[in-house]
Protein backbone atom coordinates (compact mmCIF):
# COMPACT_ATOMS: atom_id res chain seq x y z
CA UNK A 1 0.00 0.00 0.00
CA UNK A 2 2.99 1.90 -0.26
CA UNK A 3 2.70 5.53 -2.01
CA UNK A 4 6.10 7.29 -3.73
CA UNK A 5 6.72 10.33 -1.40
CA UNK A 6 6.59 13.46 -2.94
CA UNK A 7 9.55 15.29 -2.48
CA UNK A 8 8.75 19.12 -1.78
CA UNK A 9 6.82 17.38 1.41
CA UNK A 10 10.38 16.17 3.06
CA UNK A 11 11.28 19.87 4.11
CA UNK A 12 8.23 19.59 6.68
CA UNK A 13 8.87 17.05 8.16
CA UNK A 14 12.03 18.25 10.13
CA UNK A 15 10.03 21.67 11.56
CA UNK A 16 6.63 22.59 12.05
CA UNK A 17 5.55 26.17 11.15
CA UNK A 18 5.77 29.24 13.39
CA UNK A 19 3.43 29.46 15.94
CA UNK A 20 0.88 32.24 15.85
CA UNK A 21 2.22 35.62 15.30
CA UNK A 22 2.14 38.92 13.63
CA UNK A 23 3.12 37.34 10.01
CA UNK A 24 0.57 34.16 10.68
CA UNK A 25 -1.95 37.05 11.80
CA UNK A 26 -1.43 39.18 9.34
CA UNK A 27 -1.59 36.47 6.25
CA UNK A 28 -4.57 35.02 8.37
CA UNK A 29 -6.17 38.39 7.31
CA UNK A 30 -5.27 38.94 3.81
CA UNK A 31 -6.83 35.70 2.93
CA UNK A 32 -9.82 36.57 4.95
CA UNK A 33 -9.81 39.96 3.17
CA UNK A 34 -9.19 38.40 -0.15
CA UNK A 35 -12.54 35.74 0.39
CA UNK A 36 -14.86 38.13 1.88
CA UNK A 37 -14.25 40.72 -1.12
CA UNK A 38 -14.80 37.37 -3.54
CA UNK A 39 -18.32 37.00 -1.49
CA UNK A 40 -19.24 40.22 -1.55
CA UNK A 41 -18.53 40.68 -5.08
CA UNK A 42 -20.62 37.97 -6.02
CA UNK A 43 -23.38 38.94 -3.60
CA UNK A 44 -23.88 42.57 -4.62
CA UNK A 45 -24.72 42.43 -8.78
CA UNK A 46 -23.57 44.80 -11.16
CA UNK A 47 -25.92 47.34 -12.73
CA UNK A 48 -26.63 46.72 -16.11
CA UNK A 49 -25.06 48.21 -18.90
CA UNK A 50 -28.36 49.19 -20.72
CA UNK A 51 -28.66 52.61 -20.29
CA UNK A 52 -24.65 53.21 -20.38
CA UNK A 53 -23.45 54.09 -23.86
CA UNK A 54 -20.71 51.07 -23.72
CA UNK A 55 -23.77 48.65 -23.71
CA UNK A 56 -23.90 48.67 -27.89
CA UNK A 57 -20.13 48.50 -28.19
CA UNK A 58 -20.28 45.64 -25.46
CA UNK A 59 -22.61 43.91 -27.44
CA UNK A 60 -20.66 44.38 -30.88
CA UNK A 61 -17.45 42.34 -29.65
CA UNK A 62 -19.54 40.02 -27.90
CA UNK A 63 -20.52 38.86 -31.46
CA UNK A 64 -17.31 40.29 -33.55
CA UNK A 65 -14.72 39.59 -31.43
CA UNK A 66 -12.24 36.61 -32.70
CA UNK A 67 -14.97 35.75 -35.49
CA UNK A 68 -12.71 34.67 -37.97
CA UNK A 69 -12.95 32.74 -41.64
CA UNK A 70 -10.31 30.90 -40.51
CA UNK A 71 -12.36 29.78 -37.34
CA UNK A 72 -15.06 28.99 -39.36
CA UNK A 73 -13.29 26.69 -41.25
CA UNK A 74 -12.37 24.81 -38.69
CA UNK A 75 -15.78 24.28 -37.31
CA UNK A 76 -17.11 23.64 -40.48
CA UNK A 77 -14.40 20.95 -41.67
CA UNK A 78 -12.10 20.03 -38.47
CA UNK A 79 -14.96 20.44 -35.71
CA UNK A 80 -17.35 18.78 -37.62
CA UNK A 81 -15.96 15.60 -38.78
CA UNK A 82 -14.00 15.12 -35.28
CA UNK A 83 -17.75 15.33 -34.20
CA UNK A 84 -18.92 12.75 -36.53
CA UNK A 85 -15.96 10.51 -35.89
CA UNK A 86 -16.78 10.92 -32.42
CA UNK A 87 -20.25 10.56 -32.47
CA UNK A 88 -19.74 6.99 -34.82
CA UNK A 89 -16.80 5.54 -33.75
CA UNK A 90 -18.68 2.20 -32.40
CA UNK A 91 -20.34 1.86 -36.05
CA UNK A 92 -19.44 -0.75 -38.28
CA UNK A 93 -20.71 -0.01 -41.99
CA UNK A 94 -18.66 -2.90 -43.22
CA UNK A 95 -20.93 -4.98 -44.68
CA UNK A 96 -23.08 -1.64 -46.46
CA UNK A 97 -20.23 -1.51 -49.29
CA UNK A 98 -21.88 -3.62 -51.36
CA UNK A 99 -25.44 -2.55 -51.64
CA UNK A 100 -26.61 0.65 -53.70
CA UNK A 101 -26.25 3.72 -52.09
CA UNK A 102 -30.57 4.15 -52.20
CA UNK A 103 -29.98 0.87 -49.39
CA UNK A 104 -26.62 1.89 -48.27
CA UNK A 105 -27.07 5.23 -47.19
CA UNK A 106 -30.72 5.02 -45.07
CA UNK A 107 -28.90 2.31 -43.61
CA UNK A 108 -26.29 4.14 -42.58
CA UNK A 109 -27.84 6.69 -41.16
CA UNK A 110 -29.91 4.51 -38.92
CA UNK A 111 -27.23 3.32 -37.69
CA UNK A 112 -25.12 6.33 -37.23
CA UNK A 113 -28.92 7.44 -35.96
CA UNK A 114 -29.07 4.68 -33.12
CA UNK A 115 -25.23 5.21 -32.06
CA UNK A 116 -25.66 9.02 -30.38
CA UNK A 117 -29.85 7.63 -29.19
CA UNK A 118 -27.53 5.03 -26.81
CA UNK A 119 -25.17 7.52 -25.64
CA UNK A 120 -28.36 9.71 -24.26
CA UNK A 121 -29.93 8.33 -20.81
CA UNK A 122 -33.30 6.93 -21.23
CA UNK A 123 -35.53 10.25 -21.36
CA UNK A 124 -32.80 12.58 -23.21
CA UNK A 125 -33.00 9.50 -25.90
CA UNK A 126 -36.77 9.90 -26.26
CA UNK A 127 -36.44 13.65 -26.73
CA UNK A 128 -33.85 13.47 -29.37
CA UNK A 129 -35.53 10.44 -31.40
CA UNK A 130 -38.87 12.82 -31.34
CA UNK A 131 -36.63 16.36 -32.32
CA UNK A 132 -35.21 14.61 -34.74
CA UNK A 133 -37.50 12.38 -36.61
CA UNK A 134 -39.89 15.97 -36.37
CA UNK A 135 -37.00 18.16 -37.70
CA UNK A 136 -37.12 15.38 -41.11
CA UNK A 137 -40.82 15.50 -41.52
CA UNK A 138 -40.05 19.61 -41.18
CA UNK A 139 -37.45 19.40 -44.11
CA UNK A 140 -39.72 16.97 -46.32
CA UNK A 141 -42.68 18.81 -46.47
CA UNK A 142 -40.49 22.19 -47.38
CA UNK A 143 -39.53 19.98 -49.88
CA UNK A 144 -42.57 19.21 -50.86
CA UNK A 145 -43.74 22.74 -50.92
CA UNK A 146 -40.37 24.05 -52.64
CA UNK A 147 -41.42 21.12 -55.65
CA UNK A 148 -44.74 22.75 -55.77
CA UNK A 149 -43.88 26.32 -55.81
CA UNK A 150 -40.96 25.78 -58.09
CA UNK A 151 -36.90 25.49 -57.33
CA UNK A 152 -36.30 29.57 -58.01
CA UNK A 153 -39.44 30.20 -56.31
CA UNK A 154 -38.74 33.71 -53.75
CA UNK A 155 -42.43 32.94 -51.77
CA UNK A 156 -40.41 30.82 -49.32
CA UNK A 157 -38.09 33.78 -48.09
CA UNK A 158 -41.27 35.36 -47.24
CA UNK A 159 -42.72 32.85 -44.82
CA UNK A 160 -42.00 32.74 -40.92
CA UNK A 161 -42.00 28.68 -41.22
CA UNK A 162 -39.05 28.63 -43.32
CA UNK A 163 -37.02 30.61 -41.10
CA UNK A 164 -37.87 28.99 -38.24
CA UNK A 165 -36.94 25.64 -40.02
CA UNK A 166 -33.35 27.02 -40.37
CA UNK A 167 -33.18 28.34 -36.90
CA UNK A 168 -34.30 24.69 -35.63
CA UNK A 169 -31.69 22.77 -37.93
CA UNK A 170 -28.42 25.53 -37.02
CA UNK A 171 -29.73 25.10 -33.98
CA UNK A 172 -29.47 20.93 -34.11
CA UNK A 173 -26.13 21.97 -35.39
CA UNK A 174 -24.93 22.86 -32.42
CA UNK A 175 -26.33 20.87 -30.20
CA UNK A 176 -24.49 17.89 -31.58
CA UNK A 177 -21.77 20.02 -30.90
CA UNK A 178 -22.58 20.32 -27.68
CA UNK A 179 -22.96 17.33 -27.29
CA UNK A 180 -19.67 15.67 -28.29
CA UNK A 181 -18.01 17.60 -25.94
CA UNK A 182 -20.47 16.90 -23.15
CA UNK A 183 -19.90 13.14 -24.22
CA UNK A 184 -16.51 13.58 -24.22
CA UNK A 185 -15.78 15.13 -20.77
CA UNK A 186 -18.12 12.40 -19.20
CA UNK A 187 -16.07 9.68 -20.93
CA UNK A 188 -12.78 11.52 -18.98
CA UNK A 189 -15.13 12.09 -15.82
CA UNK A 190 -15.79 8.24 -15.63
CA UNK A 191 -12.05 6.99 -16.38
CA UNK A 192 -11.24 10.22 -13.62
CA UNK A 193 -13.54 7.92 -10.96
CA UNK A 194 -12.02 4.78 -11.99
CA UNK A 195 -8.62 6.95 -11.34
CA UNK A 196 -9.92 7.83 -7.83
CA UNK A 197 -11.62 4.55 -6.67
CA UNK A 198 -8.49 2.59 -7.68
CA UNK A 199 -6.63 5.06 -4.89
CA UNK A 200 -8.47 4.21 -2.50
CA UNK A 201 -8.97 0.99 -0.34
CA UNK A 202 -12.77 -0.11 -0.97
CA UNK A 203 -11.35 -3.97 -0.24
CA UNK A 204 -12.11 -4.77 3.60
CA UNK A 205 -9.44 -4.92 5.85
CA UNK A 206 -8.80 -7.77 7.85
CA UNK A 207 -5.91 -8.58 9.83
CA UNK A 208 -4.33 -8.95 13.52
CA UNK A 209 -8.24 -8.97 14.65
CA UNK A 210 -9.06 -5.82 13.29
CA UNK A 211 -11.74 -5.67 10.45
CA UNK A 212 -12.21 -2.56 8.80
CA UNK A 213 -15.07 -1.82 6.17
CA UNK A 214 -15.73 1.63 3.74
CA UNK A 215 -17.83 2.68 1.68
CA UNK A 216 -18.42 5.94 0.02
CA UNK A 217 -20.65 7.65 -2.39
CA UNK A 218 -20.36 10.94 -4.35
CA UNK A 219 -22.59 12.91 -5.34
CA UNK A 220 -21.29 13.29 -8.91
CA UNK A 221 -18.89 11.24 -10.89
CA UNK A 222 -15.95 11.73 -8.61
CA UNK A 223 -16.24 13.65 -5.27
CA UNK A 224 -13.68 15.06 -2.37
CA UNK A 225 -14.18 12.49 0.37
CA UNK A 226 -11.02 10.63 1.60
CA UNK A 227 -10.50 7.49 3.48
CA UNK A 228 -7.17 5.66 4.06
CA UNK A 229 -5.96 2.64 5.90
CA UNK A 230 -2.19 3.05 6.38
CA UNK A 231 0.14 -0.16 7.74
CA UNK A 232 2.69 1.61 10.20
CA UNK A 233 4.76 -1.19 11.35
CA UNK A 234 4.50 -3.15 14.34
CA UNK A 235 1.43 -4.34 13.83
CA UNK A 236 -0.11 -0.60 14.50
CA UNK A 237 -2.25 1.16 11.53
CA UNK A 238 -3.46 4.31 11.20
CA UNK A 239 -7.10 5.34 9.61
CA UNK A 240 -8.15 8.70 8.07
CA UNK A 241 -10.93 10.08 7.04
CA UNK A 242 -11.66 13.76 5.58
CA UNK A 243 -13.71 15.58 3.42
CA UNK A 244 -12.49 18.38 0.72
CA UNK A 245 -15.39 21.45 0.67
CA UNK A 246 -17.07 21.11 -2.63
CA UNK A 247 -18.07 18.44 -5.17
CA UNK A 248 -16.90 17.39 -7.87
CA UNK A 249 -13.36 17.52 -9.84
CA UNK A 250 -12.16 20.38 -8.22
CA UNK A 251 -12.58 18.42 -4.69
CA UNK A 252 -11.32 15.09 -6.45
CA UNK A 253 -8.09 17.17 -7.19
CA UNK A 254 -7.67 18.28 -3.63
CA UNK A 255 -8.80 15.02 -2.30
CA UNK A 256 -5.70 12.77 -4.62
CA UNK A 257 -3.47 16.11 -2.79
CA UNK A 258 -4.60 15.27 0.53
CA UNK A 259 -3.86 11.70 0.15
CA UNK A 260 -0.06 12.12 -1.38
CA UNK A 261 0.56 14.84 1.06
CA UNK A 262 -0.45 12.68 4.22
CA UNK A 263 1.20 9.48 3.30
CA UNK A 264 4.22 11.31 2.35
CA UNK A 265 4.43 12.92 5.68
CA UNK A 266 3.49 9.91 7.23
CA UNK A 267 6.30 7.63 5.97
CA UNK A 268 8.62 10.59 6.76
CA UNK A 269 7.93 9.55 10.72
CA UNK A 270 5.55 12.32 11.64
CA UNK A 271 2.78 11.38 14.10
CA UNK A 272 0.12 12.80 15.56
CA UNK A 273 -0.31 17.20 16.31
CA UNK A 274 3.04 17.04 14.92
CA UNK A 275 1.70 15.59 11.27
CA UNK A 276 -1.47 17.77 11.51
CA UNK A 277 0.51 20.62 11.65
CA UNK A 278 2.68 19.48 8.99
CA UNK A 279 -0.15 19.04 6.83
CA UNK A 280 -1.93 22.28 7.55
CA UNK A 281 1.39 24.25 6.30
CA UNK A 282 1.32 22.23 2.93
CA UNK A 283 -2.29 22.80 2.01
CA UNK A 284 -1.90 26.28 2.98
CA UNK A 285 0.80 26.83 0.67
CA UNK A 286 -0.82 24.89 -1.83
CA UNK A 287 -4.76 25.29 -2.16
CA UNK A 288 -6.78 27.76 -3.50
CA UNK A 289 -7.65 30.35 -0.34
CA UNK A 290 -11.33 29.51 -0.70
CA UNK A 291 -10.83 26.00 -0.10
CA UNK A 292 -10.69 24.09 3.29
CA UNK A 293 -10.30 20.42 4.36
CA UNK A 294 -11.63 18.36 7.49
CA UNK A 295 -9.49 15.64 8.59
CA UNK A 296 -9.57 12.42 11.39
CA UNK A 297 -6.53 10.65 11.57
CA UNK A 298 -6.13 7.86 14.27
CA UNK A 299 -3.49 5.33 15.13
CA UNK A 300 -4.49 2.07 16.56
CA UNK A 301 -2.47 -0.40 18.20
CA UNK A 302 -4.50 -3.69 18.27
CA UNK A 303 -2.80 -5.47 21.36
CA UNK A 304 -3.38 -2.84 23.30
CA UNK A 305 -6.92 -1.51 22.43
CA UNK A 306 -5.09 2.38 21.80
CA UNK A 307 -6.53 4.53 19.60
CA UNK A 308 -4.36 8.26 19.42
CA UNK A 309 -6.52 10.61 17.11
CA UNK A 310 -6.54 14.51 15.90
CA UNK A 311 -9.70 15.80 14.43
CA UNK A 312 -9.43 18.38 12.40
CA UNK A 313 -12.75 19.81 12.27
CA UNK A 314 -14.05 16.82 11.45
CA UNK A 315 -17.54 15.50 12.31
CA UNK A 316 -16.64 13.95 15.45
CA UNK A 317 -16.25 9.52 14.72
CA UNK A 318 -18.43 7.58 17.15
CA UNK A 319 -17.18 4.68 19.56
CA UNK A 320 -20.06 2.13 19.95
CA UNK A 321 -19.22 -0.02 22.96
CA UNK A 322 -20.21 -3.44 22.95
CA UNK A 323 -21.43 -3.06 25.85
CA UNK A 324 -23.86 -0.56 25.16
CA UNK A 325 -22.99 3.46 24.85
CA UNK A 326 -20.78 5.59 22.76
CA UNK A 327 -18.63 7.94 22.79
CA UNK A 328 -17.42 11.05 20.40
CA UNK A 329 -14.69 12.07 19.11
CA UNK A 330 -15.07 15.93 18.68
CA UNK A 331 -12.82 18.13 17.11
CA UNK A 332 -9.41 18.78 18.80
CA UNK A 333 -8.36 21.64 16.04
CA UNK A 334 -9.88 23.78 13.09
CA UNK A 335 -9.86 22.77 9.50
CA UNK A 336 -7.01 22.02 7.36
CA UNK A 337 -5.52 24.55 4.87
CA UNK A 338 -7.99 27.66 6.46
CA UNK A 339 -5.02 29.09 8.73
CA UNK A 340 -1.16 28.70 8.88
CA UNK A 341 0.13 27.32 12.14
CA UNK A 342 -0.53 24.44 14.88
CA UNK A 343 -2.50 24.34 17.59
CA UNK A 344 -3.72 21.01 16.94
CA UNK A 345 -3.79 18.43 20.10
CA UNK A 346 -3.95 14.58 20.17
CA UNK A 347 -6.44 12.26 22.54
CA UNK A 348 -6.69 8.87 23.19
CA UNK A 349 -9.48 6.77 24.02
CA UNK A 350 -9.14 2.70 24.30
CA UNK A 351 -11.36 0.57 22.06
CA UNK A 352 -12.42 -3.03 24.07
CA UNK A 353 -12.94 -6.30 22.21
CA UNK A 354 -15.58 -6.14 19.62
CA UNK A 355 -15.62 -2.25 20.18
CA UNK A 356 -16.52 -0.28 16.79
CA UNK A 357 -15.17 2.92 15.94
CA UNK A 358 -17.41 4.86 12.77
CA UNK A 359 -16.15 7.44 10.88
CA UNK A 360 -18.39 9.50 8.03
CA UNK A 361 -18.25 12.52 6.25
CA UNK A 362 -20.87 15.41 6.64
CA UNK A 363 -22.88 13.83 3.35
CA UNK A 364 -24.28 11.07 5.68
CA UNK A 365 -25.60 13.57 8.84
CA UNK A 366 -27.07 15.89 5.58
CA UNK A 367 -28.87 12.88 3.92
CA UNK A 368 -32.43 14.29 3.03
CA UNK A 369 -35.86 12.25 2.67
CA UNK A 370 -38.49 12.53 0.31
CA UNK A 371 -40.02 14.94 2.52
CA UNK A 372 -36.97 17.08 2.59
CA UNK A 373 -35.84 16.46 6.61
CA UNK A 374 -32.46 17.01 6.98
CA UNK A 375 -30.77 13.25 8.85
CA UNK A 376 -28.57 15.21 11.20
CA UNK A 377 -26.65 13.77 14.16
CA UNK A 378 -29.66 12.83 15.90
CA UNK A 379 -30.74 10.79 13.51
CA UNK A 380 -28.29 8.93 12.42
CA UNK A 381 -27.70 8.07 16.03
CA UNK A 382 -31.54 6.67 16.31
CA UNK A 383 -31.02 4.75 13.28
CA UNK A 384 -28.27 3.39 14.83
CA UNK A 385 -29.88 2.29 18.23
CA UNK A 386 -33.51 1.33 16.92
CA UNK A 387 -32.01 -1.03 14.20
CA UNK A 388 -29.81 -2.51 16.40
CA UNK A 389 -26.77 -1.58 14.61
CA UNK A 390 -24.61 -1.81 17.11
CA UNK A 391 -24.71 -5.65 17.57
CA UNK A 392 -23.15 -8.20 15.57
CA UNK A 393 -19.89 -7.63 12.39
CA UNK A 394 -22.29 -6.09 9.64
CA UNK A 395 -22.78 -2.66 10.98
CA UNK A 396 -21.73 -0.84 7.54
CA UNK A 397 -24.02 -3.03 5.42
CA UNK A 398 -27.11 -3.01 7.67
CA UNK A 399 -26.21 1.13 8.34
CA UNK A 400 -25.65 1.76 4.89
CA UNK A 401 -29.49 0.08 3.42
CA UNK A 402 -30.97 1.91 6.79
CA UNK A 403 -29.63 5.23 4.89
CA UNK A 404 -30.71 4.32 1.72
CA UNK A 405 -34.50 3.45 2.96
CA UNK A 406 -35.07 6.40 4.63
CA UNK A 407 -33.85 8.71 1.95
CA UNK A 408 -36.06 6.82 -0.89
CA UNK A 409 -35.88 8.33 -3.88
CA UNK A 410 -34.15 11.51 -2.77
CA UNK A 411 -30.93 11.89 -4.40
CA UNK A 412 -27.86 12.78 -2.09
CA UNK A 413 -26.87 16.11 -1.44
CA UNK A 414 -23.06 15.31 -0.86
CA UNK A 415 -20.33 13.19 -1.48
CA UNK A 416 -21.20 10.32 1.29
CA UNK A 417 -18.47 8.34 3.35
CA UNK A 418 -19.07 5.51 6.06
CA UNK A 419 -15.84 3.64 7.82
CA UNK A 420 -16.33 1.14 10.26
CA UNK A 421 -13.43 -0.24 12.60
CA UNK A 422 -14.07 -3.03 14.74
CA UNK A 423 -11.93 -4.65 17.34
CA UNK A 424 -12.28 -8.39 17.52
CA UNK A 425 -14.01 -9.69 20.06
CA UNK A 426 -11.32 -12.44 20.64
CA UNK A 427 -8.48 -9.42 20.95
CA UNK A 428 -6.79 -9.47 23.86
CA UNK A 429 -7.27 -5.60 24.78
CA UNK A 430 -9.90 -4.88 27.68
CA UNK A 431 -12.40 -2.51 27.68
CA UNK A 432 -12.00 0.86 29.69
C-alpha cells in the first residue's frame, strides 16, 4: 500500500511552522480579506449596462470579437468531422459496401442514428428520437412545398415557417456540438472515478483482529471524500478520514493532494499534532484560499486496544461499545488549509474487544428524505440504536441500506463516506 513520497513534502517534516504571530496574523487576514471581497462581489450584482453608452459597443465584440474565416473553417471541416468521428466511432458499416447507395445510405444513417440515441440516458434518448424524426418531416414537407412552388421560387423567403426551419436545424447543429463535448468530458469524468476509486482501499481490511469496512458515495462522478488505511509497522495502523469542501473535480483534485501529502508525511515519521501541523502548512501553501479540508486521523495499536486521534474539524467519529454506549470524538483543532500554524492536540481513548469505531463525512448527517428532513446527528444516532446496529460484524451493510431506505428516492446532497473499525471480540485488549 505503499505511495512514492513526494519530495517538496520532506522539508516539513524536520520543523513545524511558526506558531501564531504577527506574520501568521497578518496572512490570516489577507486571505480573509481576499474571500470576503470574492463574497461580496458575487453577492452585490452589477448594474446593467443598458442605459450606459458602452452597452452597444459591449454587445458588438460580444458577437465580432475573434470571429474569424479561418475559425469557421475549422468548425465547419475540423470540428465537424471530429464530431462525426466521435459521435460513430462504435459503427461498423462494413458490410453496407456492397449494396446501392438508395440501401446503403438510409442504412447508414440509422445506424449512425441509433449510435448518439444510446449515448443519451433513457428520457434525453426519447427527446432526441422525437426532435429529430420531427425536424425530417419539417425538411420533407419544405420539400414538398419548394417542388410545388418551383426550385427559383422567392415565396419561401417570405414565410416565418421557413425561417424557423433554419433556426431549428443551425440550432441541431450545435447541439451535436454540444454534445460531443459533453460526451466527451463524461467519458474523462468516468475513467477520472475509476482513477480515484483505484486510490483508495474499498477492499475490507482484515488482519491482527481488526476488520475494517468503507464505503463511500459521491454525489457526482468523482467527489472530495477521503478514506485511508495506512500499515505503520509493528502491527499498529493508522485510519483517516476527511472531506475536501465542494463536489466534484475540483474536490477530487484536492482530495488525490490530501492523500499524497499525508502518506508522504506519514512515511517521513511524523505522528500525531506534529503531522497535523505538517499538513496544515502544505495545504496552505498549496490550495486555493477559498478552499478548506476536514481531517480524522487515528493510530491504533491492536494489542493494546489504543486509539491516538486529531480531528481536524471533522464531524466527530463515534465509539459504539459493545457493551452498550458511545462515545465522540469531537474536534481537537480547526480545519485544514484555512489558517497557517498548529495548535492542533492529540487524545486517546481505548477501544475493548468487539468495540466499533465509525467514521463518516458530513454527506451522511445531511442525507435528506423525500419529505426534505435534513438526517442530522440525531438521527443517524436513532437509526443506529432502533435497528440494532450496534450488535453483531455487519454494521456498515445493515447502516448503509438503513440510509438508503429512509432517503427513498431523494438523491444525495453530498459526497457520502461511512468507515467502520471493529476490534475483535477475541483481541486481547480490555475494555476501559
Amino acid at each position: 500500500m505503499s505511495r512514492p513520497p513526494l519530495p517538496d513534502l520532506l522539508p516539513l517534516a524536520g520543523s513545524l511552522p511558526p506558531e501564531a504571530g504577527p506574520h501568521i496574523r497578518g496572512g490570516s487576514r489577507e486571505r480573509f480579506e481576499k474571500l470576503a471581497a470574492r463574497i461580496g462581489s458575487r453577492s452585490r450584482p452589477a448594474a446593467g449596462p443598458a442605459l450606459r453608452e458602452e452597452y452597444w459597443r459591449s454587445l458588438h465584440e460580444l458577437f465580432t470579437r475573434d470571429v474569424t474565416h479561418a475559425d469557421l473553417s475549422r468548425l465547419l471541416q475540423h470540428e465537424l468531422r471530429e464530431t462525426f468521428s466521435f459521435l460513430t466511432r462504435e459503427v461498423d458499416t462494413s458490410d453496407l459496401h456492397g449494396l446501392p447507395w438508395w440501401r446503403r445510405h438510409p442504412r447508414a444513417l440509422v445506424r449512425f442514428f441509433l449510435a448518439v440515441a444510446y449515448r443519451l440516458s433513457p428520457w434525453r434518448r426519447v427527446l432526441f428520437a422525437a426532435s429529430m424524426i420531427a425536424l425530417a418531416i419539417a425538411w420533407l414537407a419544405f420539400a414538398l412545398g419548394l417542388g410545388v412552388q418551383g426550385p427559383f421560387s422567392l415565396a419561401p423567403l417570405f414565410q416565418g415557417h421557413s425561417w424557423l426551419l433554419v433556426a431549428a436545424t443551425l440550432f441541431a447543429f450545435l447541439l451535436v456540438l454540444e454534445l460531443r463535448d459533453k460526451l466527451s468530458l463524461k467519458g474523462d469524468l468516468e475513467i477520472a472515478r475509476q482513477i480515484q476509486f483505484g486510490l483508495l482501499p474499498f477492499d475490507p481490511w482484515d488482519k491482527d483482529g481488526v476488520r475494517i469496512e468503507t464505503a463511500m458515495r459521491p454525489a457526482n462522478t468523482v467527489g472530495g471524500d477521503y478514506f485511508d488505511v495506512i500499515e505503520l509497522g509493528d502491527g499498529r495502523l493508522a485510519v483517516a478520514v476527511g472531506d475536501v469542501a465542494g463536489k466534484g473535480m475540483p474536490a477530487a483534485l484536492l482530495m488525490a493532494l490530501l492523500q499524497g501529502s499525508l502518506r508522504t508525511l506519514v512515511s517521513a515519521g511524523l505522528r500525531g499534532a506534529e503531522l497535523m501541523a505538517s499538513l496544515n502548512a502544505h495545504l496552505c501553501a498549496n490550495i486555493p484560499s477559498n478552499r478548506l479540508i476536514t481531517l480524522v486521523y487515528a493510530e491504533l495499536d491492536p494489542a493494546t486496544g489504543q486509539l491516538r486521534y486529531v480531528n481536524a474539524g471533522h464531524n466527530p467519529p463515534l465509539v459504539l461499545r459493545r457493551a452498550g454506549g458511545r462515545e465522540s470524538l469531537d474536534s481537537t483543532g480547526r480545519p485544514l488549509g484555512l489558517l497557517p500554524g498548529g495548535g492542533y492536540e492529540e487524545r486517546r481513548v481505548t477501544l475493548g474487544a468487539g468495540d466499533a469505531l465509525l467514521l463518516f463525512t458530513d454527506g451522511v448527517v445531511d442525507l435528506e428524505n423525500e419529505a426534505g428532513d435534513s438526517l442530522g446527528m440525531r438521527g443517524l444516532l436513532d437509526l443506529i440504536e432502533r435497528d440494532g446496529l450496534r450488535d453483531g460484524d455487519e454494521l456498515l451493510p445493515r447502516l448503509a441500506e438503513a440510509l438508503r431506505a429512509w432517503r427513498g428516492s431523494k438523491e444525495p446532497p453530498d459526497d457520502a463516506t461511512l468507515v467502520v473499525l471493529r476490534l475483535g471480540r477475541d483481541a486481547s485488549a480490555s475494555s476501559s
